[in-house]
C-alpha atoms as a PDB file:
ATOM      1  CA  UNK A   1     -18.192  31.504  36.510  1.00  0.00           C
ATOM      2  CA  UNK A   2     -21.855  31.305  38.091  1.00  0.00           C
ATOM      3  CA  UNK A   3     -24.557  30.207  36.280  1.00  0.00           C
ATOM      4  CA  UNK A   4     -26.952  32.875  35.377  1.00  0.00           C
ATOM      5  CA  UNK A   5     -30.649  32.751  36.832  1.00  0.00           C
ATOM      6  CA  UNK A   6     -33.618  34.153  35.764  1.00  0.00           C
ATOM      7  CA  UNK A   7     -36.099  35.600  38.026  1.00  0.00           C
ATOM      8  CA  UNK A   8     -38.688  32.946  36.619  1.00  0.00           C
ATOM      9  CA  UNK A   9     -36.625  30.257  37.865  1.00  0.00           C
ATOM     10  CA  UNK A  10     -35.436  32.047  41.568  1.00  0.00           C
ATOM     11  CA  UNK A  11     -39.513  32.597  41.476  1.00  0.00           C
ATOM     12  CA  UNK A  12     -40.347  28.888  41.209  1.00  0.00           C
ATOM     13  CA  UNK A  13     -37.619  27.515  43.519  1.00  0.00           C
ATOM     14  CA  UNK A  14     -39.018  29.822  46.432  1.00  0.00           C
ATOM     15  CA  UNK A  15     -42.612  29.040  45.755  1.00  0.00           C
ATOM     16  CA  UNK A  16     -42.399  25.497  45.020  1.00  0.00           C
ATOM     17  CA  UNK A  17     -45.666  25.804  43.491  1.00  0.00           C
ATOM     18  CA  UNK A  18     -46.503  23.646  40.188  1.00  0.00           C
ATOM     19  CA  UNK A  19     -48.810  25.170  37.821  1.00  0.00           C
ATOM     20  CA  UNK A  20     -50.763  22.511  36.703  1.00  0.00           C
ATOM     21  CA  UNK A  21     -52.481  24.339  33.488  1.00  0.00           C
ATOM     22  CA  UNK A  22     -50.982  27.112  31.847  1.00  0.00           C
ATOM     23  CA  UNK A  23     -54.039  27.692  29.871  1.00  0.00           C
ATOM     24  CA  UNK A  24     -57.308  28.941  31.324  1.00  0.00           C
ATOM     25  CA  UNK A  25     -60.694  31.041  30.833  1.00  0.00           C
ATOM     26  CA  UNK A  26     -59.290  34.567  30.303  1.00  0.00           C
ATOM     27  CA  UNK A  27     -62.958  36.012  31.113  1.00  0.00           C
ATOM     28  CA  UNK A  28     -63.423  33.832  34.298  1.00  0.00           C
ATOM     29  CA  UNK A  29     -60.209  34.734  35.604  1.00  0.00           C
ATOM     30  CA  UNK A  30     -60.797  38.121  35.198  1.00  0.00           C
ATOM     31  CA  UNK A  31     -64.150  38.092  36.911  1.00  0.00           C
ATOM     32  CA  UNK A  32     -62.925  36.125  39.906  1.00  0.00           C
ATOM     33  CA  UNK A  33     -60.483  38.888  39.505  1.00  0.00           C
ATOM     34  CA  UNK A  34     -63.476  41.722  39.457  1.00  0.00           C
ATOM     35  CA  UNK A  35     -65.138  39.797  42.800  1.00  0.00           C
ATOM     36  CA  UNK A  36     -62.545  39.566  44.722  1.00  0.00           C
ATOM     37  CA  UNK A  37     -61.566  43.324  44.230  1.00  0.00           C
ATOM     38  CA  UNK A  38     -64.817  44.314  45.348  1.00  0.00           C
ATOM     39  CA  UNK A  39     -65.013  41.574  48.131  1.00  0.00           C
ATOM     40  CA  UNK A  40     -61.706  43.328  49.504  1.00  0.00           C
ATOM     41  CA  UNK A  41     -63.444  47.175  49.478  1.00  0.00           C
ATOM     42  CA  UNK A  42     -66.790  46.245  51.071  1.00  0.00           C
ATOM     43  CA  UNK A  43     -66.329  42.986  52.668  1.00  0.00           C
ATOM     44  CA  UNK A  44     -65.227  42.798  56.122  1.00  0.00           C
ATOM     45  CA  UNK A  45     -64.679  38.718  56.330  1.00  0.00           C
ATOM     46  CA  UNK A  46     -62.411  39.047  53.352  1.00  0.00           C
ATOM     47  CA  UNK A  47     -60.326  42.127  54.809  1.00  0.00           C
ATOM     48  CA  UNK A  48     -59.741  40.460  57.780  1.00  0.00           C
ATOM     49  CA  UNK A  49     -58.471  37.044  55.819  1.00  0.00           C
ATOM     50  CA  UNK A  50     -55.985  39.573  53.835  1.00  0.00           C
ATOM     51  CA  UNK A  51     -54.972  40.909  56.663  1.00  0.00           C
ATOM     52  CA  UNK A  52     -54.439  37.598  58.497  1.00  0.00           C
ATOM     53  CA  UNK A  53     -52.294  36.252  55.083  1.00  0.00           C
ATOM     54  CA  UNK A  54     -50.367  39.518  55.180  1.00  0.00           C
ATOM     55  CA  UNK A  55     -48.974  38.745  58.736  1.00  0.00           C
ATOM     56  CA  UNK A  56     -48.575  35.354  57.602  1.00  0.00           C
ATOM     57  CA  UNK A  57     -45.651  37.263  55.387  1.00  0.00           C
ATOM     58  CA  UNK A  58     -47.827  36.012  52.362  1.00  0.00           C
ATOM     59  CA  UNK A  59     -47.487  37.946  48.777  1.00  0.00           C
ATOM     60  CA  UNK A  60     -50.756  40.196  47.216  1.00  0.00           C
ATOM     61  CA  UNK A  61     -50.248  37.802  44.339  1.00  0.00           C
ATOM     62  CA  UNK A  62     -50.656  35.002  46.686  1.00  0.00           C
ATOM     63  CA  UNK A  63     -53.415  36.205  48.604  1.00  0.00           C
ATOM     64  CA  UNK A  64     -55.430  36.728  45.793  1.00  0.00           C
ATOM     65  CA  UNK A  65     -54.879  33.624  44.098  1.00  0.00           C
ATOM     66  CA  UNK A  66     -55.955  31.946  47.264  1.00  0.00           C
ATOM     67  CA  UNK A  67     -59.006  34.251  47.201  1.00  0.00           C
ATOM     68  CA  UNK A  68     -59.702  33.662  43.778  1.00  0.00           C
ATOM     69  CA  UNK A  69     -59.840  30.143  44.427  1.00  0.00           C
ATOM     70  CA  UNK A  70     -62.481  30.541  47.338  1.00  0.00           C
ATOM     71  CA  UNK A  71     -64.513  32.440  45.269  1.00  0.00           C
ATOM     72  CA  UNK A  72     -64.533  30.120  42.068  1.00  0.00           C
ATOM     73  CA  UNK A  73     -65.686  27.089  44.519  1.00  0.00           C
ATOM     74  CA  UNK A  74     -68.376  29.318  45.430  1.00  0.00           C
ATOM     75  CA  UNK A  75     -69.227  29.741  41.954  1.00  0.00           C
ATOM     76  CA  UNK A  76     -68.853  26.540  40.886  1.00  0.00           C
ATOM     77  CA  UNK A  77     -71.461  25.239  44.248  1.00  0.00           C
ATOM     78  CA  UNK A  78     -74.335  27.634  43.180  1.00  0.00           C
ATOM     79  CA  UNK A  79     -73.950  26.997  39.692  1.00  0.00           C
ATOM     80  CA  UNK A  80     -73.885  23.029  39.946  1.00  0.00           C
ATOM     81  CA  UNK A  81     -75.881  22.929  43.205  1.00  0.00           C
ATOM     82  CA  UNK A  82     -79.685  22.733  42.219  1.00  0.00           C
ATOM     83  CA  UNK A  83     -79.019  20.648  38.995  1.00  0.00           C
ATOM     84  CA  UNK A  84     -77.486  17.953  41.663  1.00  0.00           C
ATOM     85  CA  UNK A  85     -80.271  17.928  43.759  1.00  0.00           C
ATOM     86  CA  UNK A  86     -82.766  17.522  41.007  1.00  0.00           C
ATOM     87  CA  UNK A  87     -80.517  14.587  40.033  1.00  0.00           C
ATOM     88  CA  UNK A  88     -80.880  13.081  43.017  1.00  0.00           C
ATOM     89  CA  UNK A  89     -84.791  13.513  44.295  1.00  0.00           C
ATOM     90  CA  UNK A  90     -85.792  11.936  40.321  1.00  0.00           C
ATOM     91  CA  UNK A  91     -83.422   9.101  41.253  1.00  0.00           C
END
């Protein structure tokens, strides 16, 4: 008799992806979410990058994670950004 898989598990032995925290900011997430949704309607450098992943033979899920990603290092830089160089021209 063969063993019975779930689609979870065929799912993580063709990604061979490790999440690395299942927990998270629900509200970020869904704003990176919101951006990148409106990136992909009016912004040509991020249709062209979907297309480009899309030939690649990569997933919408994927894309967007990878998008999300981009856009929450953005975030991150112009949030922490000016604080750093404060930091460094009192030092």
């Amino acid at each position: 008799m063969r063993p019975v898989r779930t689609n979870r598990l065929i799912r993580e032995v063709v990604a061979q992806r490790h999440r690395l925290n299942r927990g998270g900011d629900r509200q970020a997430n869904a704003a990176l979410h919101h951006i990148v949704i409106v990136r992909l309607r009016h912004d040509q450098a991020t249709k062209a990058y979907f297309a480009k992943r899309k030939a690649e033979g990569k997933s919408k899920k994927e894309i967007f994670r990878c998008l999300k990603r981009y856009v929450a290092r953005e975030v991150y830089r112009t949030l922490v950004g000016p604080r750093e160089e404060v930091i460094r021209s009192a030092a």
